[in-house]
N, C-alpha and C. Protein backbone atom coordinates (compact mmCIF):
# COMPACT_ATOMS: atom_id res chain seq x y z
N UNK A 1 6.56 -28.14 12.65
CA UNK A 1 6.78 -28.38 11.23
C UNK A 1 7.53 -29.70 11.09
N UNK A 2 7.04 -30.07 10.28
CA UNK A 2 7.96 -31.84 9.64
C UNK A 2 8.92 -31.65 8.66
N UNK A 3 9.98 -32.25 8.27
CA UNK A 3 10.36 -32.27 7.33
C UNK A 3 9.96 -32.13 6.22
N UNK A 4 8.80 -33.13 6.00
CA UNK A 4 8.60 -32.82 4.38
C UNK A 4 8.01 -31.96 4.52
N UNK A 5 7.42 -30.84 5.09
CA UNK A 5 6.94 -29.85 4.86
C UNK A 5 8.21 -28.52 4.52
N UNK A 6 9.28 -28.84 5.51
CA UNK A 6 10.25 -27.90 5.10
C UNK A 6 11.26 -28.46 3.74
N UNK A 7 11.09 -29.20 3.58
CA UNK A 7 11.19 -29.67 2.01
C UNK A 7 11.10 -29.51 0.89
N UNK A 8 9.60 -29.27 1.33
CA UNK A 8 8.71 -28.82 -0.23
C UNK A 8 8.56 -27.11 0.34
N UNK A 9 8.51 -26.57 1.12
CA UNK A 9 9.05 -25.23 0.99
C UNK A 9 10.61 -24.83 -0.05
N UNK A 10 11.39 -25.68 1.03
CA UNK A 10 12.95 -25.23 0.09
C UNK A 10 12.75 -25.59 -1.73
N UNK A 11 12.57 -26.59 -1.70
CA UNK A 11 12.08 -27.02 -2.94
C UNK A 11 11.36 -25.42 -3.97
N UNK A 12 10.38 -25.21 -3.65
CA UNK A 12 9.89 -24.84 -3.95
C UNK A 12 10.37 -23.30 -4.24
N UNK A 13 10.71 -22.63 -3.61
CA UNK A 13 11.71 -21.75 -3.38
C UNK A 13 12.65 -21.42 -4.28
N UNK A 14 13.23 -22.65 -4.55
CA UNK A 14 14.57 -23.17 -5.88
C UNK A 14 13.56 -22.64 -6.97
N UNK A 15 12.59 -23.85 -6.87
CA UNK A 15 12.36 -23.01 -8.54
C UNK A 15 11.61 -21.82 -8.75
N UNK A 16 10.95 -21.05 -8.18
CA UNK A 16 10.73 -20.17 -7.86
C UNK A 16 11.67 -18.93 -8.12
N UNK A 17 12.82 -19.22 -8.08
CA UNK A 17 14.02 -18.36 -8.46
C UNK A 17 14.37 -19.37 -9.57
N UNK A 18 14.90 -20.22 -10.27
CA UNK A 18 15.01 -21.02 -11.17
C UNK A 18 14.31 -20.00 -12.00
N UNK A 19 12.67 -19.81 -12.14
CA UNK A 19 11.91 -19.24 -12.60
C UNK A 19 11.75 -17.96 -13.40
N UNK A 20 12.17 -17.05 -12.00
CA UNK A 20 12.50 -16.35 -11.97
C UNK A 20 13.92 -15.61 -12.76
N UNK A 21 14.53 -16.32 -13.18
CA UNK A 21 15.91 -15.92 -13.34
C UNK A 21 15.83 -16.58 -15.11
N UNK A 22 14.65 -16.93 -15.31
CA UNK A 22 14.65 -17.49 -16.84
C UNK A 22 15.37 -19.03 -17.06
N UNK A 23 15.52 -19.79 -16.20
CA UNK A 23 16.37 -20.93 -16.69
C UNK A 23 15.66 -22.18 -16.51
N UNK A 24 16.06 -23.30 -17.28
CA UNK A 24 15.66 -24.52 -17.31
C UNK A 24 16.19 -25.14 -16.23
N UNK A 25 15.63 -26.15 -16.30
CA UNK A 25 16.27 -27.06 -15.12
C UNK A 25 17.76 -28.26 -15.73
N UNK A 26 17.73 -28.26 -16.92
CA UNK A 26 18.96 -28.38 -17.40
C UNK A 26 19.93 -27.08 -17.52
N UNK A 27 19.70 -26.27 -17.56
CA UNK A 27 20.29 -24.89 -17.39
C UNK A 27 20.86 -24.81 -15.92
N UNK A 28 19.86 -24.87 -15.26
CA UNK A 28 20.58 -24.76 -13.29
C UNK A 28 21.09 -26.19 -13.21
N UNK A 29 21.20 -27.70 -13.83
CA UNK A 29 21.74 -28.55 -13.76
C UNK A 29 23.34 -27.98 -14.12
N UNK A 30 23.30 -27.79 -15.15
CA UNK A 30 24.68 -26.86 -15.53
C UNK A 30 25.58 -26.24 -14.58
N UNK A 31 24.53 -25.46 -14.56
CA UNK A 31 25.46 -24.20 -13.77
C UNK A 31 26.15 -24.89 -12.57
N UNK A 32 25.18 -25.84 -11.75
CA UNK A 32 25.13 -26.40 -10.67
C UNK A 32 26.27 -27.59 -10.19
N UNK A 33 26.54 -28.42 -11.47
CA UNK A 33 27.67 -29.02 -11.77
C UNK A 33 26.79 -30.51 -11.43
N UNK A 34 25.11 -30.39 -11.20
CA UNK A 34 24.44 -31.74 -11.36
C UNK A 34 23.64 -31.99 -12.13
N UNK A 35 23.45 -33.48 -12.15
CA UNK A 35 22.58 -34.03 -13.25
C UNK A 35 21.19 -33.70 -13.21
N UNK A 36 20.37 -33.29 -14.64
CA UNK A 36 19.31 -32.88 -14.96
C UNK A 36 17.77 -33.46 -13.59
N UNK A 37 18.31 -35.31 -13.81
CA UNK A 37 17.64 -35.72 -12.82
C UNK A 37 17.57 -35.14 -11.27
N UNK A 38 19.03 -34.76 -10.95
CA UNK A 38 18.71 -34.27 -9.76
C UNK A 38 17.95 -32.78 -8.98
N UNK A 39 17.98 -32.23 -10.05
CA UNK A 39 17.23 -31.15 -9.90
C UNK A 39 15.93 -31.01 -10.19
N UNK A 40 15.38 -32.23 -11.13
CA UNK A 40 14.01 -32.62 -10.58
C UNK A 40 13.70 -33.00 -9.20
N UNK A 41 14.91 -33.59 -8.89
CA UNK A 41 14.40 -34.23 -7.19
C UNK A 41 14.44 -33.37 -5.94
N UNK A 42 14.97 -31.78 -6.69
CA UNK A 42 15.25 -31.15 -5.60
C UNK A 42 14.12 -30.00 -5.58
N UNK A 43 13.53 -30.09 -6.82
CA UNK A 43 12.31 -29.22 -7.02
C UNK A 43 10.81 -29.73 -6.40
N UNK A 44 11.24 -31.10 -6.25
CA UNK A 44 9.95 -32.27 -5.81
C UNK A 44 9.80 -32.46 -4.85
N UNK A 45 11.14 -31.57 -4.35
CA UNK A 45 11.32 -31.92 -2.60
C UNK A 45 11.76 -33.50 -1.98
N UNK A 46 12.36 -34.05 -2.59
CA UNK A 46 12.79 -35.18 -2.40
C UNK A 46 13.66 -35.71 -1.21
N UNK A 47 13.35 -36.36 0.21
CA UNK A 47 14.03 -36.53 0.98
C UNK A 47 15.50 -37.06 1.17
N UNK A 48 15.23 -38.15 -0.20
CA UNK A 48 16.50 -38.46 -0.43
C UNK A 48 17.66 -37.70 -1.11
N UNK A 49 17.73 -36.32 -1.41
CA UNK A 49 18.67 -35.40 -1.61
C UNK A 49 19.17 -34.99 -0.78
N UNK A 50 20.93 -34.97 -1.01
CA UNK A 50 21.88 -34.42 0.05
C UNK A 50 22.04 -33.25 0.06
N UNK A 51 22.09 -32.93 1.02
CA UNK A 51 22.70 -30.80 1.13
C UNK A 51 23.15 -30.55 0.44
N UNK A 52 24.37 -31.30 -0.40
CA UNK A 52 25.35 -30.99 -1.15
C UNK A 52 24.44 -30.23 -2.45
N UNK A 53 23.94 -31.39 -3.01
CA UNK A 53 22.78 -30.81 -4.16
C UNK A 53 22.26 -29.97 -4.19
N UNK A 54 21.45 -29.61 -3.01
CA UNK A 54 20.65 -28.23 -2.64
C UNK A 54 21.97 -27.43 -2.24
N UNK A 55 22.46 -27.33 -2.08
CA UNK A 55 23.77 -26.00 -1.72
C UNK A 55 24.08 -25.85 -3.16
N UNK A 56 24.35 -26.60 -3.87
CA UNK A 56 24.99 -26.22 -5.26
C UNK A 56 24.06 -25.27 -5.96
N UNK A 57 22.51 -26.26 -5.57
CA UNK A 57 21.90 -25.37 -6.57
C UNK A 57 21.63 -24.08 -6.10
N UNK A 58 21.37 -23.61 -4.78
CA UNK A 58 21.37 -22.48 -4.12
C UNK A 58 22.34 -21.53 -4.52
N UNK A 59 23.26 -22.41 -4.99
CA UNK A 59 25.21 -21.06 -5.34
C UNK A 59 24.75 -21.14 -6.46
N UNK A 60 24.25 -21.54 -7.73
CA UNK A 60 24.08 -21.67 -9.18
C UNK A 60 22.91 -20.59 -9.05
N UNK A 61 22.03 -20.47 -8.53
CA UNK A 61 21.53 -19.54 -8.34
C UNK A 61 21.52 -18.04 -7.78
N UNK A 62 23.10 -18.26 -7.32
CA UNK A 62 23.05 -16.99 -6.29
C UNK A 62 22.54 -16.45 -5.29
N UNK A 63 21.84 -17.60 -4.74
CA UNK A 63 21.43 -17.36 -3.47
C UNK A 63 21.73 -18.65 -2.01
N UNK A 64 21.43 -17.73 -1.25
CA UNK A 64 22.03 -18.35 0.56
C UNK A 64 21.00 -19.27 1.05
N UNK A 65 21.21 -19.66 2.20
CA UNK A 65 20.13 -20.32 2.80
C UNK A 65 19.84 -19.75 4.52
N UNK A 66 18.70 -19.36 4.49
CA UNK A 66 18.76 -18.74 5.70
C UNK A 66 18.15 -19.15 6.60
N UNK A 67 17.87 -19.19 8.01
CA UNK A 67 17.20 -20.27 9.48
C UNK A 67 16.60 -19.10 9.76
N UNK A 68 15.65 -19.21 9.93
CA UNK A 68 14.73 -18.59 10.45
C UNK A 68 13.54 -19.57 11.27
N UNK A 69 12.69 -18.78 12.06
CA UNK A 69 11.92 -19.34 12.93
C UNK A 69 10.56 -19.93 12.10
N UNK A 70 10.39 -21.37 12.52
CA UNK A 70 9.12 -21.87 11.66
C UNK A 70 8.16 -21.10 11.85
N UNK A 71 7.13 -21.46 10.48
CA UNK A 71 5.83 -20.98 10.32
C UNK A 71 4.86 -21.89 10.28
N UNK A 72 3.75 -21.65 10.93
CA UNK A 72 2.93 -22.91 10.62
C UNK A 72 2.29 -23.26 9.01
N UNK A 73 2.50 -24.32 9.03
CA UNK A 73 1.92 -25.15 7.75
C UNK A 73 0.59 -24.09 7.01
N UNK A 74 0.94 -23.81 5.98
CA UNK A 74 -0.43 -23.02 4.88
C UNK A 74 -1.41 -24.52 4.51
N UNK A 75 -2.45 -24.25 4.50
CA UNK A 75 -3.54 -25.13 4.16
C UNK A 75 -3.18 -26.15 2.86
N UNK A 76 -2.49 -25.27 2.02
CA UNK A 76 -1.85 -26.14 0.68
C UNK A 76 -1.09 -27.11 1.47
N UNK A 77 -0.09 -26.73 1.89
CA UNK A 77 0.97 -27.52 2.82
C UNK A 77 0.64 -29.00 3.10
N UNK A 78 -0.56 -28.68 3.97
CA UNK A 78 -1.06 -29.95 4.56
C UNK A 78 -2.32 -30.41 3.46
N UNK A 79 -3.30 -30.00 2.54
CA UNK A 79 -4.29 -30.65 2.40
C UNK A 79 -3.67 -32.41 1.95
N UNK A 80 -2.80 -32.75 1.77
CA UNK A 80 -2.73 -33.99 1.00
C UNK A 80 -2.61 -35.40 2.84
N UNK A 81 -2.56 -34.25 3.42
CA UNK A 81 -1.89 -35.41 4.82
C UNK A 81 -3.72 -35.71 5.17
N UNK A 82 -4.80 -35.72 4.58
CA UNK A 82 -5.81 -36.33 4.74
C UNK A 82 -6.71 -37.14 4.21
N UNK A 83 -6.33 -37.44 2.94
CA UNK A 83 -6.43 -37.85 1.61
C UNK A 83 -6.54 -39.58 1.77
């Protein structure tokens, strides 16, 4: 697995519960104690976001982050790496 693949998993994940939980992304900006922009970048999977950001928003959400053993790439995952 590559990074940006575990990226746009975590990413994805966020809002997914974001979603789930009824809130905007100015709403989990809030809670989160960051700017609206950055939680676009963390939903987009953006490399240039620090842990810090993604940890906040993970606690604004109420949820952990857990290591577990990779999975290989789902077909979505990869179709764009041929393009």
């Amino acid at each position: 697995m590559d990074i940006s693949t575990l990226s746009q998993r975590l990413s994805r994940q966020i809002r997914e519960k974001r979603l789930n939980r009824g809130l905007t992304q100015a709403a989990l900006a809030e809670l989160a104690g960051l700017p609206r922009q950055k939680v676009i970048a963390i939903e987009q999977g953006s490399l240039s976001v620090a842990m810090n950001a993604y940890a906040r928003a993970l606690v604004a959400l109420d949820c952990e982050l857990a290591v577990v053993p990779a999975a290989m790439p789902t077909l979505d995952e990869i179709e764009g790496l041929f393009e």
